[in-house]
C-alpha atoms as a PDB file:
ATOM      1  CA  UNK A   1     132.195-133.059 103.644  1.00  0.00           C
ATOM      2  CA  UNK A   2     132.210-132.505  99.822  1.00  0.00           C
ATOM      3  CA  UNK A   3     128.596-132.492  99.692  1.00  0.00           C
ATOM      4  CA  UNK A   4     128.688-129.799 102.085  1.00  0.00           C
ATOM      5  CA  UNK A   5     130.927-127.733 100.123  1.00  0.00           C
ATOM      6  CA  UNK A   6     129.501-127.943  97.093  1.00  0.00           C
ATOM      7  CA  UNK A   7     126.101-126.654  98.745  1.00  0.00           C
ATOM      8  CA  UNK A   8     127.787-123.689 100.441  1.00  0.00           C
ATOM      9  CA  UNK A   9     129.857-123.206  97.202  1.00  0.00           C
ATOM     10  CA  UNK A  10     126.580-123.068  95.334  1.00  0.00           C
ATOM     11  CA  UNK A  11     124.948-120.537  97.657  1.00  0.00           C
ATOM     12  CA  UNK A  12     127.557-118.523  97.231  1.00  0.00           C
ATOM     13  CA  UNK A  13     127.441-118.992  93.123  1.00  0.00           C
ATOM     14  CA  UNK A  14     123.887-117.871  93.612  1.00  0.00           C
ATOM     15  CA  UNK A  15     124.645-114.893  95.482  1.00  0.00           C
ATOM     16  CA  UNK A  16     127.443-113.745  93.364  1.00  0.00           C
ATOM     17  CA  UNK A  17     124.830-113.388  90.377  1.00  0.00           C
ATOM     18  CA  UNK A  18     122.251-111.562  92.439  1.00  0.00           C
ATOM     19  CA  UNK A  19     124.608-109.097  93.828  1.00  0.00           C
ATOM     20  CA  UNK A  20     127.556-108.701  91.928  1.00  0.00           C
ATOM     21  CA  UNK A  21     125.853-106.087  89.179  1.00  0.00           C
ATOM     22  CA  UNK A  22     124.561-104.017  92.314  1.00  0.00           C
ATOM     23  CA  UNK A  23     127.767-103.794  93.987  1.00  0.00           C
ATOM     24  CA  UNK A  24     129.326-102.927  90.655  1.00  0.00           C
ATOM     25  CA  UNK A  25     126.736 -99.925  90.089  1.00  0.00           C
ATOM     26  CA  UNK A  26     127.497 -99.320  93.423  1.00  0.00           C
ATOM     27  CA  UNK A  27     131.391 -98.647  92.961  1.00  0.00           C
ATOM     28  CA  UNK A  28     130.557 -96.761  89.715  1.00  0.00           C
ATOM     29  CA  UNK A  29     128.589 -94.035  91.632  1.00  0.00           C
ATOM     30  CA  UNK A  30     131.448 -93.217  93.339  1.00  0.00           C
ATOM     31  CA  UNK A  31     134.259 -93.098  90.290  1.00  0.00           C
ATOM     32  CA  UNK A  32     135.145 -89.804  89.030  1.00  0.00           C
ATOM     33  CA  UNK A  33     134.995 -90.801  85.647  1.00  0.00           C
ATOM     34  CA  UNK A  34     131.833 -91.098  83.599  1.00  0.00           C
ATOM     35  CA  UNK A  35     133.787 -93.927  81.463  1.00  0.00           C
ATOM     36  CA  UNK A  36     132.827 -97.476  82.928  1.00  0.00           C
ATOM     37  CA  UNK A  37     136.223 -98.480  81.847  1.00  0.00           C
ATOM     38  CA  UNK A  38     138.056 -96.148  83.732  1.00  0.00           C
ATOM     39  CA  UNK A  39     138.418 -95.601  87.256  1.00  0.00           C
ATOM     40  CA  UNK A  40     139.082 -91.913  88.146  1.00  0.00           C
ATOM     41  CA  UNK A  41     139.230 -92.035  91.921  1.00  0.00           C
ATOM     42  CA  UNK A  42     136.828 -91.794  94.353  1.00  0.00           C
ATOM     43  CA  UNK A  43     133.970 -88.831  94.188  1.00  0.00           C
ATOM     44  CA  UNK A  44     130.565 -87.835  95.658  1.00  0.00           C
ATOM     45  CA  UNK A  45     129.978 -85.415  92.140  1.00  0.00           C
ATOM     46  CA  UNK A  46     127.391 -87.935  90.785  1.00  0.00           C
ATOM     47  CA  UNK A  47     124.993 -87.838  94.138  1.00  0.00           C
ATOM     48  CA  UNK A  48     125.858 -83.947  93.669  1.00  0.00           C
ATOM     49  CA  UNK A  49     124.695 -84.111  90.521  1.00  0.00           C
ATOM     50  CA  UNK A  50     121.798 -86.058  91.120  1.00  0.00           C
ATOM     51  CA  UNK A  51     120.025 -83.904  93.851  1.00  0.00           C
ATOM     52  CA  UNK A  52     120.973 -80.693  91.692  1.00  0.00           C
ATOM     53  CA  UNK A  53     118.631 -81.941  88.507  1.00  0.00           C
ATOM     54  CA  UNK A  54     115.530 -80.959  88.292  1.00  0.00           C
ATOM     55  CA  UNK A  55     114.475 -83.710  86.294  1.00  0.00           C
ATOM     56  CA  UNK A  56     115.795 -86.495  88.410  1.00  0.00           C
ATOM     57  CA  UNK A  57     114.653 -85.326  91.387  1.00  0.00           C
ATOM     58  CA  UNK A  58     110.339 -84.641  89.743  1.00  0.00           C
ATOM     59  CA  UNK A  59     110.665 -88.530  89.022  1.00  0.00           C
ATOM     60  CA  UNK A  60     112.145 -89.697  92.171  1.00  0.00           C
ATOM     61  CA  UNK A  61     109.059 -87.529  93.977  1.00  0.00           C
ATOM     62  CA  UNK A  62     106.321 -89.134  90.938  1.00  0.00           C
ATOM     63  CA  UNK A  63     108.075 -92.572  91.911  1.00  0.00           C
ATOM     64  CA  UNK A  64     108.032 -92.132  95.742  1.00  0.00           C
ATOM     65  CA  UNK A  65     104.307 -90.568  95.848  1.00  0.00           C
ATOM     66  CA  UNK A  66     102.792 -93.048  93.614  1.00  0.00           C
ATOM     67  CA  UNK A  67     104.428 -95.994  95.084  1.00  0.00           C
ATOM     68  CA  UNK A  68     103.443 -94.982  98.591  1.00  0.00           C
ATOM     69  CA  UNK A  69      99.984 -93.727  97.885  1.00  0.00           C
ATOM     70  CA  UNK A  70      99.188 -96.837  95.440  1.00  0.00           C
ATOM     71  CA  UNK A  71     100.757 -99.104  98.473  1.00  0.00           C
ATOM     72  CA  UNK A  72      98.628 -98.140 100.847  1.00  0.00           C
ATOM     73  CA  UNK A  73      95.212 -97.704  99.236  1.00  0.00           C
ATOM     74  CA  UNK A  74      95.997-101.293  97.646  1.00  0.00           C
ATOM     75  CA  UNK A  75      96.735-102.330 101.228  1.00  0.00           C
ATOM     76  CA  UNK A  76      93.717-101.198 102.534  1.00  0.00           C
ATOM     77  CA  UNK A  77      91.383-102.307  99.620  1.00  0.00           C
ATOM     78  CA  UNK A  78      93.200-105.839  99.631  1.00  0.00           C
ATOM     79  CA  UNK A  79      93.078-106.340 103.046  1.00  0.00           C
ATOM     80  CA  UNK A  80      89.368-105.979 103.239  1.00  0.00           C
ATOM     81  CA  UNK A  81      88.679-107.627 100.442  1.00  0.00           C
ATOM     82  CA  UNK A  82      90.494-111.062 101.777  1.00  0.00           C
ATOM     83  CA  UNK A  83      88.073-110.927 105.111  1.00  0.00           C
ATOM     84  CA  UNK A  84      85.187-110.735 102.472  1.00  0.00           C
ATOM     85  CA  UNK A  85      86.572-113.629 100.098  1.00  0.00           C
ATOM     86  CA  UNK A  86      87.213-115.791 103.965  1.00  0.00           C
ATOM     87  CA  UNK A  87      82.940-115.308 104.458  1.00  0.00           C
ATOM     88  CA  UNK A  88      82.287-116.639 100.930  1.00  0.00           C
ATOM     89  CA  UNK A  89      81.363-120.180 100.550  1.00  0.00           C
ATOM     90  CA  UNK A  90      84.052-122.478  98.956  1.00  0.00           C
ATOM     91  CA  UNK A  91      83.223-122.593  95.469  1.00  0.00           C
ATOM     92  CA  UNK A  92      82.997-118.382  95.760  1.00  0.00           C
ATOM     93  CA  UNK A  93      85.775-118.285  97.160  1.00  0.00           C
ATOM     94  CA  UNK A  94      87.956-120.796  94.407  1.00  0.00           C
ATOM     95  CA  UNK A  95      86.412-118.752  91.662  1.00  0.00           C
ATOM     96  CA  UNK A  96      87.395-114.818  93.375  1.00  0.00           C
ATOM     97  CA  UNK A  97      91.005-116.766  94.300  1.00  0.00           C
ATOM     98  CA  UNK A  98      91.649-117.636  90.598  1.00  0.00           C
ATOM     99  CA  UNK A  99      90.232-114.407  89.471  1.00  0.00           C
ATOM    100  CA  UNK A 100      92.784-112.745  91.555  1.00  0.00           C
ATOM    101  CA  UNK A 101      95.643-114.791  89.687  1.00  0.00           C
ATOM    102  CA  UNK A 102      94.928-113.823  86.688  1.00  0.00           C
ATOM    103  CA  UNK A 103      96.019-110.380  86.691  1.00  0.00           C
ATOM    104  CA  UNK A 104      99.481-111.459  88.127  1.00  0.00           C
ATOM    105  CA  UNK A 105      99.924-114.435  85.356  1.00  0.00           C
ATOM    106  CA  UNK A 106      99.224-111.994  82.795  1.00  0.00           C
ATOM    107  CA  UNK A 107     101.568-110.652  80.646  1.00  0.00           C
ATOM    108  CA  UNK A 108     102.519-106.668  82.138  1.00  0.00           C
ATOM    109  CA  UNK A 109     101.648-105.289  78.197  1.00  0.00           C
ATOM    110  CA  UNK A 110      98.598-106.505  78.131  1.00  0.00           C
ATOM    111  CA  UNK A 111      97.539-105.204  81.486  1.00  0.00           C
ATOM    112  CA  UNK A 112      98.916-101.646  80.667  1.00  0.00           C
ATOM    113  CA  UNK A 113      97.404-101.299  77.179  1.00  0.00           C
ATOM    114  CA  UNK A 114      93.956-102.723  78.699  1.00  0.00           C
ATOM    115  CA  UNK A 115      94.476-100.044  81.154  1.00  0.00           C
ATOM    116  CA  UNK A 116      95.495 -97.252  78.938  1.00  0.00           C
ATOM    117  CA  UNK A 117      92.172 -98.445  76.673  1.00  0.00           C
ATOM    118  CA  UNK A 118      89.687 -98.451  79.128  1.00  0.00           C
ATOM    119  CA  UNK A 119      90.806 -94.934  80.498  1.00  0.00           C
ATOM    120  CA  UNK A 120      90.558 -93.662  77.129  1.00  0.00           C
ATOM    121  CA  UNK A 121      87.313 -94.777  76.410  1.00  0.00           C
ATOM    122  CA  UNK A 122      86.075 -93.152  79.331  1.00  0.00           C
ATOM    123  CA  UNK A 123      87.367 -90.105  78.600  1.00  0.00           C
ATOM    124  CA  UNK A 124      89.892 -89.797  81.416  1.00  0.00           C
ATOM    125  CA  UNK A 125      93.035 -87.654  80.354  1.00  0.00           C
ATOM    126  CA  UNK A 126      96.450 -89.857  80.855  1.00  0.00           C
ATOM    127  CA  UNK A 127      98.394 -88.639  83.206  1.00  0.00           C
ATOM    128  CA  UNK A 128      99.374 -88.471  86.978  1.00  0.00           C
ATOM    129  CA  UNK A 129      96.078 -89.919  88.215  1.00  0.00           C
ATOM    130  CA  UNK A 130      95.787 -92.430  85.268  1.00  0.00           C
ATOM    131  CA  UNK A 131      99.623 -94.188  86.811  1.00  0.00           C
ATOM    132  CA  UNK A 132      98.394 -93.777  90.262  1.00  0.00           C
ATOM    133  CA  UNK A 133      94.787 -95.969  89.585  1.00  0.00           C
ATOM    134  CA  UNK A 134      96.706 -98.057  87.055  1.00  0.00           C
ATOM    135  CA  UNK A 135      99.368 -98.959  89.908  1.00  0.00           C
ATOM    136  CA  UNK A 136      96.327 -99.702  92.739  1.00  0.00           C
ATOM    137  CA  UNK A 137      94.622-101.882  90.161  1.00  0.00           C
ATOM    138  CA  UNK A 138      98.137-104.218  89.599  1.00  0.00           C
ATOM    139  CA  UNK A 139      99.128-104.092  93.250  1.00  0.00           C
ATOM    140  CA  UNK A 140      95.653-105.194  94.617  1.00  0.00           C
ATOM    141  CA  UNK A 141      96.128-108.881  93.497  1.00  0.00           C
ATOM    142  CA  UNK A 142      99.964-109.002  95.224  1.00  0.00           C
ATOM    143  CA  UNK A 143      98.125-107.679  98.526  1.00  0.00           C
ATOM    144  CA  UNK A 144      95.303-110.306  98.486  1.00  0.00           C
ATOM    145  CA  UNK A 145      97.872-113.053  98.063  1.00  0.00           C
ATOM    146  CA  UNK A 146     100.087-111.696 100.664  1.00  0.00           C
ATOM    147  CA  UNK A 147      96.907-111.348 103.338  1.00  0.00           C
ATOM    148  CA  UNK A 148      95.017-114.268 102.458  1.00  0.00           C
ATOM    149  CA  UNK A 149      97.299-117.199 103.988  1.00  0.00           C
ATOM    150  CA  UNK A 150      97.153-114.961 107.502  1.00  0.00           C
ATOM    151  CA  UNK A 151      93.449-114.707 107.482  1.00  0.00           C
ATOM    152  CA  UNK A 152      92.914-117.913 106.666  1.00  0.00           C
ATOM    153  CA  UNK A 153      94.827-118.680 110.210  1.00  0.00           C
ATOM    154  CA  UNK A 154      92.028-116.614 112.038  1.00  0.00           C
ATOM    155  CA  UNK A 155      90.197-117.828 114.920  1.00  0.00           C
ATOM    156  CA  UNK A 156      86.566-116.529 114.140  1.00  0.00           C
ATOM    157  CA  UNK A 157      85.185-117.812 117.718  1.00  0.00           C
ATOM    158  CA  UNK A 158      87.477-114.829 119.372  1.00  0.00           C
ATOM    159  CA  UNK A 159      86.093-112.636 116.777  1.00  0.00           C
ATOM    160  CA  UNK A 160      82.573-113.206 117.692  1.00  0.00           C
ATOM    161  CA  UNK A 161      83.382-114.028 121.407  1.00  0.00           C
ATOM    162  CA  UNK A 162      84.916-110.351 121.759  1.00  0.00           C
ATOM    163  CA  UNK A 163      81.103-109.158 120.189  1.00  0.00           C
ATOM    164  CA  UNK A 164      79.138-110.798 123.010  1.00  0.00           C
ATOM    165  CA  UNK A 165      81.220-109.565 125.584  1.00  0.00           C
ATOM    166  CA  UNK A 166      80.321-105.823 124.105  1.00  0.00           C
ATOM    167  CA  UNK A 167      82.339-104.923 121.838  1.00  0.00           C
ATOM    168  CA  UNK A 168      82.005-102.848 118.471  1.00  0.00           C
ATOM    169  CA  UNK A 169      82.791-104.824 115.308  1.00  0.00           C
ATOM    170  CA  UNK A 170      85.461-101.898 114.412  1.00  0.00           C
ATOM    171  CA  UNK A 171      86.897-102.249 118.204  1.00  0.00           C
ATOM    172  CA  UNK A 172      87.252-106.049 117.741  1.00  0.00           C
ATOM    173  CA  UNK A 173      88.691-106.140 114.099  1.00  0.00           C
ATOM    174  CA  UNK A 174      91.528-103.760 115.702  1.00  0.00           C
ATOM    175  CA  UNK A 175      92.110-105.704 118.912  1.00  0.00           C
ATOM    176  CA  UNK A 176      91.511-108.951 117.703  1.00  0.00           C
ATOM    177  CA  UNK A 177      91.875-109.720 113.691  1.00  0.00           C
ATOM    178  CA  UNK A 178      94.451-106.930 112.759  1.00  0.00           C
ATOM    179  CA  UNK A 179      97.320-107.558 115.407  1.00  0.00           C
ATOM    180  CA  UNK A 180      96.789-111.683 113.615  1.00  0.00           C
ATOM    181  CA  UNK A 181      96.824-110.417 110.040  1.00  0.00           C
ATOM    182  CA  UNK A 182      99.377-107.832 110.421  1.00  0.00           C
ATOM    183  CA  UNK A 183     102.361-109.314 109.287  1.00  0.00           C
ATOM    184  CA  UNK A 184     100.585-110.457 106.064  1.00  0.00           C
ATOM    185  CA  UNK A 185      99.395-106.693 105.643  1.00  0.00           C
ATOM    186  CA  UNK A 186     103.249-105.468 106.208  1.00  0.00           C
ATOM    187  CA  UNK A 187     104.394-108.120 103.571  1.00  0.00           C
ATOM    188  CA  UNK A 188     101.323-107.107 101.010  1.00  0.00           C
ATOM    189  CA  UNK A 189     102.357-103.035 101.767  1.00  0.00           C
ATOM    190  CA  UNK A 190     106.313-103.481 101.245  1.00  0.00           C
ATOM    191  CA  UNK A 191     105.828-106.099  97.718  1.00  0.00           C
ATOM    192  CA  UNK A 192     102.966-103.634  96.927  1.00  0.00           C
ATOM    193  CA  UNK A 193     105.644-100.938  97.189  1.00  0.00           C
ATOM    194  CA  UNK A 194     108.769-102.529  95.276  1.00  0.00           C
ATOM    195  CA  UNK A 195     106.511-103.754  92.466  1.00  0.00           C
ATOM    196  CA  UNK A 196     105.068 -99.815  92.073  1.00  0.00           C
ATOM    197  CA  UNK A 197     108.587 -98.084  92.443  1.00  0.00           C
ATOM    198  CA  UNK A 198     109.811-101.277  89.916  1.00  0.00           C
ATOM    199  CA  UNK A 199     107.341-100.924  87.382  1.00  0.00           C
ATOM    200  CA  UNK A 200     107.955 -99.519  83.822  1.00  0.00           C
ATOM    201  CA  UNK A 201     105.895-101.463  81.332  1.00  0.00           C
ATOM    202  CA  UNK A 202     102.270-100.154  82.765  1.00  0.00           C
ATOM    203  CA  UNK A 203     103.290 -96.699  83.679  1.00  0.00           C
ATOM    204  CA  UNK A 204     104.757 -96.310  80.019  1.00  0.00           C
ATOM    205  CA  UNK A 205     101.249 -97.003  78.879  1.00  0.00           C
ATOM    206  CA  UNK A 206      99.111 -94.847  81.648  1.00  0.00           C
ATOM    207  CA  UNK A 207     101.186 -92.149  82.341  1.00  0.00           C
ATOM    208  CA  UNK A 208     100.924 -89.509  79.205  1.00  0.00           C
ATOM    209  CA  UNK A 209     103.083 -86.630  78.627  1.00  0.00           C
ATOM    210  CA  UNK A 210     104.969 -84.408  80.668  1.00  0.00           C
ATOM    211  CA  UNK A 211     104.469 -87.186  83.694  1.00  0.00           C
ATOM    212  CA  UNK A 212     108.068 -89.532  84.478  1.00  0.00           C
ATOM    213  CA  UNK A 213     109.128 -92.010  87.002  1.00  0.00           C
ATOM    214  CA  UNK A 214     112.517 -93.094  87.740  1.00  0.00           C
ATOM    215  CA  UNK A 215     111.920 -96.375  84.997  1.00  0.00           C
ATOM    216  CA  UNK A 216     110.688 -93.920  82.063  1.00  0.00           C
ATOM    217  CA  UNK A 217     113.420 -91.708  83.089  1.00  0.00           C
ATOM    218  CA  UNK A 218     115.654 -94.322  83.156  1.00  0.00           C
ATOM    219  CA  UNK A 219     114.697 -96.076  79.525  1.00  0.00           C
ATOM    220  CA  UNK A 220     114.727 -92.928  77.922  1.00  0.00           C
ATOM    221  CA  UNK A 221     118.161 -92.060  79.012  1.00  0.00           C
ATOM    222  CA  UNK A 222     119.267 -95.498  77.647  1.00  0.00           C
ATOM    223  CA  UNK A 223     119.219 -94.282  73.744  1.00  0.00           C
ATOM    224  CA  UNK A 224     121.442 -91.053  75.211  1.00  0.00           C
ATOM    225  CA  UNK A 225     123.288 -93.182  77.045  1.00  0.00           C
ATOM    226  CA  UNK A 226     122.929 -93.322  80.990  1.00  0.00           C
ATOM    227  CA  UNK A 227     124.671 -91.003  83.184  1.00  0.00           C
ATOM    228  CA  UNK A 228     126.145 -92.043  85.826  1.00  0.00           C
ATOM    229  CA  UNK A 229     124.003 -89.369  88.579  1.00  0.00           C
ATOM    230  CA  UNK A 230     121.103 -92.106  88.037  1.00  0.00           C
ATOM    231  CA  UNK A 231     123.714 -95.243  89.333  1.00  0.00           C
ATOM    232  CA  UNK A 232     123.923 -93.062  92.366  1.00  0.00           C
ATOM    233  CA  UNK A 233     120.347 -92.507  92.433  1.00  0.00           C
ATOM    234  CA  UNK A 234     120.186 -96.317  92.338  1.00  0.00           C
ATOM    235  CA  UNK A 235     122.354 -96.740  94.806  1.00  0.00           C
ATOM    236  CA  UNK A 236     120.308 -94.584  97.585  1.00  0.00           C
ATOM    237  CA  UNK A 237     116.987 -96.492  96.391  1.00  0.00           C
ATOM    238  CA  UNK A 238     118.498 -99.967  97.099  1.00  0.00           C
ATOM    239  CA  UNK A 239     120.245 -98.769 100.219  1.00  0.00           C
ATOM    240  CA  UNK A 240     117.633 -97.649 101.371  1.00  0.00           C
ATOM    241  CA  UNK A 241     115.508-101.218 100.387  1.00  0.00           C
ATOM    242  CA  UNK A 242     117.879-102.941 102.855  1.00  0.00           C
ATOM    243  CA  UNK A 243     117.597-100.697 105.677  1.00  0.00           C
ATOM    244  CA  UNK A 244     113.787-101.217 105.226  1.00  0.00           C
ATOM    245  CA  UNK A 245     113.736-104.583 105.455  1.00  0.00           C
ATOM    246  CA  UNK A 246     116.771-104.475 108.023  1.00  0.00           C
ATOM    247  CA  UNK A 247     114.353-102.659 110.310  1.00  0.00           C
ATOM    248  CA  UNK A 248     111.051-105.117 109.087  1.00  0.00           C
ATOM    249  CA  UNK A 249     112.607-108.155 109.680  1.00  0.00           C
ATOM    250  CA  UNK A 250     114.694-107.297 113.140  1.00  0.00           C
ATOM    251  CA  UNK A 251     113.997-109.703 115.461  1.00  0.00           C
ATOM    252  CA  UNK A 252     112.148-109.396 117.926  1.00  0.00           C
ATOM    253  CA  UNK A 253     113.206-109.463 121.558  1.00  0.00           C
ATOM    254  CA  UNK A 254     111.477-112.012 123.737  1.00  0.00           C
ATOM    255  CA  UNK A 255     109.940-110.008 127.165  1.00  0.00           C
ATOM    256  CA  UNK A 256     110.949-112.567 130.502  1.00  0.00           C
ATOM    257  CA  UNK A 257     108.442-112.108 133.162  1.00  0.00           C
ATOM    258  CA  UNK A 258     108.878-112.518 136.763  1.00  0.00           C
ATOM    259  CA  UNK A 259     107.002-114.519 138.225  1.00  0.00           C
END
């Protein structure tokens, strides 16, 4: 019985860290003062504020467009790279696997200065397109990893059985290997996502000037001091999080058949 409580207790501990700063910026977006300290009723002026700046609302589009278009292209690219690595022989396959690690282990300042380097030694000009490459490149690894364990739970004699019977390679990948691997690809899209909309340290080193996302925004507003528009701005983003993975993770409804 004790044992029990203290488990419960410490689940709850847990939680309480996780959530408790969230559901205090939460409650700030709606006080009426600007003062953390002081509560000055409830009001909606912050979110009014938010949609009315300019500024806010070109870095919530940057964010939103790179995170998406980075997402998916990573998705893609990820995806078929995993059904390559799954052909290669076992040693190949160790040494592309560990490869793939690497970027993720590596320190996020290291990545984005080797980034910002390489496109300046090339000659490219930092600036949307230098954030949106930078962000496929670090998302690419999270995608493989996410894929990987579902293709590795392929049957490749349906595959190739679907083939003799007539079909086109594209035709069976669709039928048969993508409804298998598609909850890995969902998981590799949505962490592909978060860690793109999250990301500061890299996009402080690729983007250039006149080019912000809601985490430059949000660090240079820090030496001003933050205003309290971008904890309602927070608010929407991680609202709307949870509904995402609300509707993701629903469960599913099992179909009874007549017999």
């Amino acid at each position: 019985m004790i044992r029990k409580f203290l488990e419960r207790f410490y689940l709850v501990i847990i939680f309480v860290f996780l959530y408790a700063p969230i559901v205090t910026l939460m409650i700030l977006s709606f006080n009426e003062s600007k003062y953390m300290s002081q509560w000055g009723g409830f009001s909606l002026k912050w979110y009014t504020e938010m949609f009315e700046s300019s500024m806010i609302m070109s870095a919530l589009r940057n964010t939103l467009v790179i995170a998406l278009l980075s997402s998916v292209i990573a998705t893609v690219i990820g995806t078929a790279a995993c059904l390559a690595i799954q052909k290669m022989k076992p040693k190949s396959r160790a040494v592309i696997m560990g490869l793939t690690n690497i970027p993720m282990l590596n320190a996020d300042i290291v990545t984005g200065i080797s980034l910002m380097l390489c496109f300046i030694a090339f000659g490219v000009s930092l600036g949307f397109q230098t954030v949106l490459i930078a962000h496929i490149t670090f998302n690419i690894p999270y995608v493989i990893l996410s894929v990987m364990p579902k293709v590795k739970q392929l049957e490749p004699s349906t595959y190739e059985a679907a083939l003799d019977l007539g079909a086109t390679p594209v035709y069976a990948f669709f039928k048969i290997t993508f409804p298998d691997i598609l909850p890995g690809i969902l998981s590799g899209f949505l962490l592909a996502f978060t860690m793109s909309l999250d990301d500061f340290i890299i996009t402080h080193f690729t983007r250039g000037a006149g080019i912000n996302t809601l985490s430059t925004l949000i660090y240079s507003e820090v030496r001003k001091g933050i205003r309290p528009s971008l904890y309602a701005l927070s608010t929407i983003l991680f609202v709307s999080v949870l509904i995402l993975l609300l509707i993701v993770n629903r469960p599913k409804q099992k179909t009874v058949k007549n017999s």
